[in-house]
Protein backbone atom coordinates (compact mmCIF):
# COMPACT_ATOMS: atom_id res chain seq x y z
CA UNK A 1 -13.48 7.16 -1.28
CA UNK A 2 -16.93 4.93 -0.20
CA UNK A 3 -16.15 1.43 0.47
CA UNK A 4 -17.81 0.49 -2.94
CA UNK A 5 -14.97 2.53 -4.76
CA UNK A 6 -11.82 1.09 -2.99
CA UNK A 7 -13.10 -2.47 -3.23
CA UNK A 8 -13.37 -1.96 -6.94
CA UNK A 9 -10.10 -0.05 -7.11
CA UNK A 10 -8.62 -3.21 -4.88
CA UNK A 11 -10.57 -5.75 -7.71
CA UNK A 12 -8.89 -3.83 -10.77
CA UNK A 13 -5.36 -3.35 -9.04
CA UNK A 14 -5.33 -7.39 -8.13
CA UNK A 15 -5.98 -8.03 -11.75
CA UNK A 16 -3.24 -5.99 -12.70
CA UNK A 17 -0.84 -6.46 -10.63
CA UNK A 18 -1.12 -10.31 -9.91
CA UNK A 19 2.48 -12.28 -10.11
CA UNK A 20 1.50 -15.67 -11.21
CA UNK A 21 4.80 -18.18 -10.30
CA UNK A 22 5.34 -20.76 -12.93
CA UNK A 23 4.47 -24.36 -11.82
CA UNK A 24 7.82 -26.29 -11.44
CA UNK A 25 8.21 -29.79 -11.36
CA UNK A 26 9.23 -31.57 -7.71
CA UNK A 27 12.26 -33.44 -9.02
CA UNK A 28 11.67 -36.41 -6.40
CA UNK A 29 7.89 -36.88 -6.90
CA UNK A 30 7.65 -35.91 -11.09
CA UNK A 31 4.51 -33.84 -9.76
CA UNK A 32 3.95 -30.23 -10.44
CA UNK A 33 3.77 -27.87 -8.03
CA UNK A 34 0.84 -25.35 -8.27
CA UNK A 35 0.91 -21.94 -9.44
CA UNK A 36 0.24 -19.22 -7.00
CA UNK A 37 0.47 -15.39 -6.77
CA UNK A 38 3.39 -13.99 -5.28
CA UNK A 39 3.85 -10.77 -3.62
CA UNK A 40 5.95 -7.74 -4.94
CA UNK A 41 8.52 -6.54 -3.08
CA UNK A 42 8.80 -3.22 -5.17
CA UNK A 43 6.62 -0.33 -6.05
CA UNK A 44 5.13 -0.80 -9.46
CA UNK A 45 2.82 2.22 -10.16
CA UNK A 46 -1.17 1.44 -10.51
CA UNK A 47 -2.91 4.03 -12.83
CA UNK A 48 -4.19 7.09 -11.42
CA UNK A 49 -8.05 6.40 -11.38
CA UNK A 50 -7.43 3.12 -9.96
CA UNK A 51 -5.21 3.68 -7.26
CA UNK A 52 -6.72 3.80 -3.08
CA UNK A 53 -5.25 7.12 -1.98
CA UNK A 54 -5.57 7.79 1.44
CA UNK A 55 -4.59 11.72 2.62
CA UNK A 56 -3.39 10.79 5.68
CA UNK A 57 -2.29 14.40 7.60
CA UNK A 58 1.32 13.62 9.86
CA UNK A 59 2.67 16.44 11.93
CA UNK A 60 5.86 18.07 10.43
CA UNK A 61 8.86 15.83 10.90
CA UNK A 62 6.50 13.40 12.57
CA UNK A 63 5.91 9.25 11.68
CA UNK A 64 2.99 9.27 14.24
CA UNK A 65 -0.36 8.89 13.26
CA UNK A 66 -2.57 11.24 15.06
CA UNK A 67 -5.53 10.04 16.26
CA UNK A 68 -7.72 12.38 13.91
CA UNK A 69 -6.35 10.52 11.20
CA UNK A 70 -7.30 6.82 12.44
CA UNK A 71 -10.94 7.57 11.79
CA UNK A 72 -10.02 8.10 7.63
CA UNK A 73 -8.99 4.02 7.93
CA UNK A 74 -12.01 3.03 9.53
CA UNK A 75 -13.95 2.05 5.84
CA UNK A 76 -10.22 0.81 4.74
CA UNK A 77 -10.37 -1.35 7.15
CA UNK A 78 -13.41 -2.72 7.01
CA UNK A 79 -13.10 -3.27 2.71
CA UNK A 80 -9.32 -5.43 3.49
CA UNK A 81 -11.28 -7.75 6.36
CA UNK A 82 -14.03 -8.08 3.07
CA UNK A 83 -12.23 -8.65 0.06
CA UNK A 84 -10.47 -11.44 -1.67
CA UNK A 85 -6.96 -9.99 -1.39
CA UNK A 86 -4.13 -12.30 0.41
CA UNK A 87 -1.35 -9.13 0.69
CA UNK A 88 -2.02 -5.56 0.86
CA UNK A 89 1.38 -3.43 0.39
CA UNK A 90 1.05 -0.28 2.16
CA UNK A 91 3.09 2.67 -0.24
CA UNK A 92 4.32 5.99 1.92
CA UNK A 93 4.69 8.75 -0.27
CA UNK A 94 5.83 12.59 0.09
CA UNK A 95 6.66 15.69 -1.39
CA UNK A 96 10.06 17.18 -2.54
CA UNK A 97 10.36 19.57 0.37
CA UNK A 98 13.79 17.69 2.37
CA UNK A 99 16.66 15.44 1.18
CA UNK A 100 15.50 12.75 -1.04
CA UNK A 101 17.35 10.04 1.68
CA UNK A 102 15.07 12.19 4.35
CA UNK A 103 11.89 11.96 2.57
CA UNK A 104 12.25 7.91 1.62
CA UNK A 105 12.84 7.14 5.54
CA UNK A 106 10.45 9.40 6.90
CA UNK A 107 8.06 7.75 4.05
CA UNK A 108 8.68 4.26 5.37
CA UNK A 109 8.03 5.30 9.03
CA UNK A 110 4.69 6.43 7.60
CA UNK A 111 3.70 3.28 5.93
CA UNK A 112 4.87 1.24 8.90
CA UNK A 113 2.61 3.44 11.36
CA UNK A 114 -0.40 2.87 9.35
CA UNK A 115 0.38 -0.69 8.95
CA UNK A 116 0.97 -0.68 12.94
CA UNK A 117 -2.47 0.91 13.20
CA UNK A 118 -4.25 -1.60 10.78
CA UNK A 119 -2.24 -4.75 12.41
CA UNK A 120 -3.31 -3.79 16.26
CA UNK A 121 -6.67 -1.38 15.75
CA UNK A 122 -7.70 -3.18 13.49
CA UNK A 123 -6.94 -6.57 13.38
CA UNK A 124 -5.84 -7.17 10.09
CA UNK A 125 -3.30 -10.12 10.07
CA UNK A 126 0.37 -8.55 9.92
CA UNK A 127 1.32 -11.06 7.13
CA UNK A 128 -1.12 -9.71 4.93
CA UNK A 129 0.53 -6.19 4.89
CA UNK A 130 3.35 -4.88 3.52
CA UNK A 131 5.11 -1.31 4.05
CA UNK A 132 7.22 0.48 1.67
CA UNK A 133 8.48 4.18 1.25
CA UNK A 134 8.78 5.96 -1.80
CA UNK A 135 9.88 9.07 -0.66
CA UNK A 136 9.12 11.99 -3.36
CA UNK A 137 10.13 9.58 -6.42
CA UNK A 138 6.07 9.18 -7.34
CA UNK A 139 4.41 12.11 -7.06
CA UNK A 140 0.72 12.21 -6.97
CA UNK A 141 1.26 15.78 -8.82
CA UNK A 142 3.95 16.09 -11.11
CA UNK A 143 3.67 19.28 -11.82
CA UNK A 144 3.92 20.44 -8.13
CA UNK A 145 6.67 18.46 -6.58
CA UNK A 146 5.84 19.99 -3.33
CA UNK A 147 1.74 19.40 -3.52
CA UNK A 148 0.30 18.39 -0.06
CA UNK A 149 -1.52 15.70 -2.24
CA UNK A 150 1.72 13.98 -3.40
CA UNK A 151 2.23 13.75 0.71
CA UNK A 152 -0.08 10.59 0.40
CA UNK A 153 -0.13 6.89 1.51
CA UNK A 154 -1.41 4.38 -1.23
CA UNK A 155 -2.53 1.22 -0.88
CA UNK A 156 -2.51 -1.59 -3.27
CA UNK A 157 -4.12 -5.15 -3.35
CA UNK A 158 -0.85 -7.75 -4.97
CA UNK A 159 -2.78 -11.06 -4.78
């Protein structure tokens, strides 16, 4: 993806998938508190043609990132320092192949490395992103549970 396409993709997911907290009264003052976004802890799916795929390649039983892969987060990188986007959640993904307990820690690990990558390589602030694993439960390809392209890490802007 250029950098034009994930920034869009980043505009239409925070859109989306923006929490919006009620305002609450402060029982002490009588004043109402603001309303702000609020981040998901959870995977909620973004549609297809909006979603910021990245194909990052990991070596076979293997969180690292490889340094031939770091180079595929360069424009990433460079779009989250740019955009109006307070939390980025980082979403792991692989295929079937392996336990389903296997795949959703080995999926973490993968979203944490990136994450680690963006945090110190990059300097985006670590508060900003958050990892999750997802093992094989989304699949990129349905039809092909085992699909190198459902072996994936997504990225979505929450607020």
């Amino acid at each position: 993806m250029s950098a034009e396409e994930i920034a869009d993709a980043f505009k239409k997911q925070k859109t989306r998938g923006l929490v919006i907290v009620p305002a609450t009264q402060d029982a002490t003052s009588g004043n109402a508190t603001s309303v702000i976004p609020a981040a998901a802890k959870e995977y909620t799916a973004v549609d297809r043609e909006d979603q910021v795929n990245i194909q990052i390649s990991f070596d076979f039983d293997s969180a690292a990132l490889r340094e031939d892969q770091k180079v595929k987060l360069a424009t990433l990188c460079e779009v989250m320092k740019s955009v109006d986007v307070s939390v980025f959640q980082i979403v792991g993904h692989t295929d079937s192949s392996g336990s389903a307990a296997y795949n959703e820690r080995l999926s973490l690990l993968r979203a944490q490395e990136v994450k680690h990558h963006l945090v110190s390589d990059c300097g985006i602030p670590d508060n900003r992103l958050e990892a999750i694993g997802m093992g094989e439960s989304a699949p990129y390809d349905e039809t092909n549970p085992r699909a190198d392209t459902n072996r994936r890490v997504e990225f979505q802007a929450l607020g």
